[in-house]
Protein backbone atom coordinates (compact mmCIF):
# COMPACT_ATOMS: atom_id res chain seq x y z
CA UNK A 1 31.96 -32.24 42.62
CA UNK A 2 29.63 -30.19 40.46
CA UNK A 3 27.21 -32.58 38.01
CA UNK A 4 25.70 -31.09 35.20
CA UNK A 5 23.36 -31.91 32.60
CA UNK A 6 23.42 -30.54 29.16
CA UNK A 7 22.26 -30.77 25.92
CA UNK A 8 24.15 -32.25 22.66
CA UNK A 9 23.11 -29.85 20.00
CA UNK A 10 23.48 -25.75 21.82
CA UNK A 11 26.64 -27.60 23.61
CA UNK A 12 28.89 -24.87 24.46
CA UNK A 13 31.61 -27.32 24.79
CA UNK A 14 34.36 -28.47 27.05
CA UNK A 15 35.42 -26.07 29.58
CA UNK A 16 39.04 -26.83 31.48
CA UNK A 17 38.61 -29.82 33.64
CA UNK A 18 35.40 -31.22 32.49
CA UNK A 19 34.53 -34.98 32.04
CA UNK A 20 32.18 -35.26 29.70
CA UNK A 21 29.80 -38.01 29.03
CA UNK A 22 26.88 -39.23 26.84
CA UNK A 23 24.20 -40.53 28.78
CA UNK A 24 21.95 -42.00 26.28
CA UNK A 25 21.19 -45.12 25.70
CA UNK A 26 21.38 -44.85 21.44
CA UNK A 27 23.63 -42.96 19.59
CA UNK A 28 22.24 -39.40 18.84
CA UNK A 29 20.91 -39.71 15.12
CA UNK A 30 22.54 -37.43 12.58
CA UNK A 31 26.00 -36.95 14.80
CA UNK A 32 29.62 -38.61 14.02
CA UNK A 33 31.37 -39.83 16.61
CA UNK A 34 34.06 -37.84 15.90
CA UNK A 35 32.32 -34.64 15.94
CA UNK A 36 31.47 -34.87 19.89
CA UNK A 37 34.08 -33.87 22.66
CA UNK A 38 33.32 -37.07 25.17
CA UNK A 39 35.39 -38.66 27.26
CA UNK A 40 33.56 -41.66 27.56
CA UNK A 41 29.39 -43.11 26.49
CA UNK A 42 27.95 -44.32 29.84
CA UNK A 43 25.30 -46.48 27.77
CA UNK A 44 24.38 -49.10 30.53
CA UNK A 45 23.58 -46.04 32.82
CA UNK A 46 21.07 -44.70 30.64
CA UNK A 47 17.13 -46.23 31.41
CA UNK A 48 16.31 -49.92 30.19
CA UNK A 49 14.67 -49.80 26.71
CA UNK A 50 11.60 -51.04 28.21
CA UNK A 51 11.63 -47.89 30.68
CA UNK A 52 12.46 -45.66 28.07
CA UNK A 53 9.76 -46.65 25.03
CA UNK A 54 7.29 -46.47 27.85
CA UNK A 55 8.18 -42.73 29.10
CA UNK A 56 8.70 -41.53 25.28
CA UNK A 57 8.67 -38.49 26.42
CA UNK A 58 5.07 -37.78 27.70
CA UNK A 59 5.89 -34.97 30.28
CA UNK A 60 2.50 -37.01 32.35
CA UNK A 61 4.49 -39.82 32.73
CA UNK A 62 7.57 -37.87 33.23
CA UNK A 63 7.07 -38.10 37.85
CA UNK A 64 7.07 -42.20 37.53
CA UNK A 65 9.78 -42.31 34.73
CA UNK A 66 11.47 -40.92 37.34
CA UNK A 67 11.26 -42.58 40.24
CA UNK A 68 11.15 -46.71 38.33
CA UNK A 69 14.80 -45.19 36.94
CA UNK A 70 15.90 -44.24 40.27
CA UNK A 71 14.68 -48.12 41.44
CA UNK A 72 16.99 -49.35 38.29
CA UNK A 73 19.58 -47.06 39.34
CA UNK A 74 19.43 -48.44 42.75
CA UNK A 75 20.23 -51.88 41.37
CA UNK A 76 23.75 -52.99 42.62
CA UNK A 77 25.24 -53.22 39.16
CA UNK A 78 24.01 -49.69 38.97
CA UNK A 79 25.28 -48.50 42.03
CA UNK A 80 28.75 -49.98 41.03
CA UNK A 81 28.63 -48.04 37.25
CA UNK A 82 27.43 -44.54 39.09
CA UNK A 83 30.54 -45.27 41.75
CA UNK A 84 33.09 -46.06 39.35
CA UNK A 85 31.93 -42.55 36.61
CA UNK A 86 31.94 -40.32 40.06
CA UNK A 87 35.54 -42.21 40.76
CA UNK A 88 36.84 -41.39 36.91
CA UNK A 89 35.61 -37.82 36.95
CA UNK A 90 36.88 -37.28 40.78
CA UNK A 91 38.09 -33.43 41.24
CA UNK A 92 36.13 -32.29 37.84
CA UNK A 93 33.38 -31.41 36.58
CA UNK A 94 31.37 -34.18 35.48
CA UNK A 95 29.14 -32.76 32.16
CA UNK A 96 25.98 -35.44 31.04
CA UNK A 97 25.31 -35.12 28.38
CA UNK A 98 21.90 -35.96 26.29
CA UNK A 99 20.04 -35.06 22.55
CA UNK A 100 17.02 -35.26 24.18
CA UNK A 101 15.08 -31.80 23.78
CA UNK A 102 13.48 -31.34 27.27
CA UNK A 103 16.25 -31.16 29.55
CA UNK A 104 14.09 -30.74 32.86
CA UNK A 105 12.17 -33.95 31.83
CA UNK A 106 14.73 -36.25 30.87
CA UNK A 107 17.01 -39.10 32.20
CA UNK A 108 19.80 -36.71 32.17
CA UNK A 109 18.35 -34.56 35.18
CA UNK A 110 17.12 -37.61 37.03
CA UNK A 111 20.95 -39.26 36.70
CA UNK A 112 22.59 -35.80 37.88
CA UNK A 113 20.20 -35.57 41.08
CA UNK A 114 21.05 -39.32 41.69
CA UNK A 115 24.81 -38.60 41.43
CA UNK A 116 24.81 -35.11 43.54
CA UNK A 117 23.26 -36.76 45.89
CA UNK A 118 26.00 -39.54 46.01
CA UNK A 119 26.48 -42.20 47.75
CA UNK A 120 23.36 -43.67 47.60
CA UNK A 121 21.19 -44.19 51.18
CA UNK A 122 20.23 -47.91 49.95
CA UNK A 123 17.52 -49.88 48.23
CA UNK A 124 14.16 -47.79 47.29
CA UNK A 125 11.51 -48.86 50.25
């Protein structure tokens, strides 16, 4: 299954068979609900608040954002919420999507490695 990550506002929008999902953890400011194409808002997959005020987006801090939201992905409540999206979007396309502005740096890209490299090899050492 191909997992891709994309941005909210330069969306080129749903192509045939996508799922699409938001990935953050607040709505994006400025956007109705009703103006985005989803198919579901996978909130409680996004990073903690906690993790997320502390990364705000410092590209320095971007290498351990990463890896302390693998370790919360890694949780088994996590693991169970990445297994059941991959199960809903089986045989398509699964599209994350984000409003965050750096792509490369951003929860978004750290969740689609996680799920391409699905199923999980167990607990962070």
């Amino acid at each position: 299954m191909a997992v891709v990550a994309a941005r909210l506002h330069g969306d080129p929008g749903r192509q045939p068979g996508d799922h699409r999902v938001l990935v953050d953890r607040l709505w994006p400011r400025g956007v109705r609900r009703a103006a985005l194409d989803l198919d579901e808002w996978a909130k409680d997959l996004a990073p903690s608040t906690e993790l997320r005020r502390w990364y705000g987006h410092e590209p320095e801090r971007f290498a351990a954002f990463a890896d302390r939201y693998r370790a919360e992905l890694a949780t088994p409540e996590q693991v169970a919420r990445c297994g059941a999206l991959l199960a809903r979007a089986a045989g398509r396309r699964l599209v994350l999507l984000t409003a965050t502005r750096d792509l490369e740096r951003s929860a978004a890209s750290v969740l689609r490695e996680v799920l391409e490299a699905w199923p999980p090899e167990g607990p962070p050492a």
